[in-house]
C-alpha atoms as a PDB file:
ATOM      1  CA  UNK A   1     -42.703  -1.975  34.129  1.00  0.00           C
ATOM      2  CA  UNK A   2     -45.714  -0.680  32.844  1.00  0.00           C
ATOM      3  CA  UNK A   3     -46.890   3.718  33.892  1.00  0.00           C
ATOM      4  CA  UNK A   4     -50.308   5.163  33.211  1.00  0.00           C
ATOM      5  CA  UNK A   5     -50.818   8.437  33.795  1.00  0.00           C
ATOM      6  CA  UNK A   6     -53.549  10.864  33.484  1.00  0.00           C
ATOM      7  CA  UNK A   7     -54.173  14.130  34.659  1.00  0.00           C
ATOM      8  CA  UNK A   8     -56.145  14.734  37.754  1.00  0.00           C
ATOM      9  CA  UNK A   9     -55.169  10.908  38.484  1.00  0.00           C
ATOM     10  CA  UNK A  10     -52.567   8.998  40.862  1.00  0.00           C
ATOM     11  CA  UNK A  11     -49.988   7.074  38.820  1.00  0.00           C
ATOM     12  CA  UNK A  12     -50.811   3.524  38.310  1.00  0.00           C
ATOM     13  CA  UNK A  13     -47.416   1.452  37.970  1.00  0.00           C
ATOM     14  CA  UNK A  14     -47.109  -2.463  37.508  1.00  0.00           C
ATOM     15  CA  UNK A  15     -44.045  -4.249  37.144  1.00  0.00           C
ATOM     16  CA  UNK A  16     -43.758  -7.381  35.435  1.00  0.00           C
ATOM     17  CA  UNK A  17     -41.785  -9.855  33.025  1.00  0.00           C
ATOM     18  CA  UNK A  18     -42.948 -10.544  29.296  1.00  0.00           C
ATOM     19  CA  UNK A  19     -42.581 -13.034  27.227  1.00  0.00           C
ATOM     20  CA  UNK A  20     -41.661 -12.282  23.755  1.00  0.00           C
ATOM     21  CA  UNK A  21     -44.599 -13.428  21.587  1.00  0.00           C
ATOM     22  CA  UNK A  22     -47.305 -13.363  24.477  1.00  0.00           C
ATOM     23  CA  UNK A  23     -49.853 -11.061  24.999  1.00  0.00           C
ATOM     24  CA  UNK A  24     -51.170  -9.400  28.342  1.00  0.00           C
ATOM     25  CA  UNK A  25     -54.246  -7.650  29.101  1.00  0.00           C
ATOM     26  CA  UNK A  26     -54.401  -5.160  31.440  1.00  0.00           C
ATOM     27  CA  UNK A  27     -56.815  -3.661  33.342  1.00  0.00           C
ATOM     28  CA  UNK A  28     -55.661  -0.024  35.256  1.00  0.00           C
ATOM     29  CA  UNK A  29     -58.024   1.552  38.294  1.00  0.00           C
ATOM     30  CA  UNK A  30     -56.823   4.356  38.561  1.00  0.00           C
ATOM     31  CA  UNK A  31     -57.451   6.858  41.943  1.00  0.00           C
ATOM     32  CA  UNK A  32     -58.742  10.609  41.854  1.00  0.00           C
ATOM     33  CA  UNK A  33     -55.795  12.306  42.929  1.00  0.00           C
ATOM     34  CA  UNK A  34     -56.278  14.727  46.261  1.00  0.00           C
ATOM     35  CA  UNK A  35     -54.497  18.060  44.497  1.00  0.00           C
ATOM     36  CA  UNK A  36     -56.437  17.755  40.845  1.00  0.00           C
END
């Protein structure tokens, strides 16, 4: 699984399966958290 986390932000979690020698973009939208 993939985590991003920033401060001031809700976590943004994804889980999924690789392939060795591929290559994944990603693209996180991550929320305003309620309690900065």
């Amino acid at each position: 699984s993939v985590v991003v986390k920033k401060s001031g932000y809700k976590s943004w979690e994804r889980k999924m399966k690789v392939v060795a020698g591929s290559s994944i973009h990603l693209n996180a939208e991550m929320e305003k958290s309620a309690n900065p």
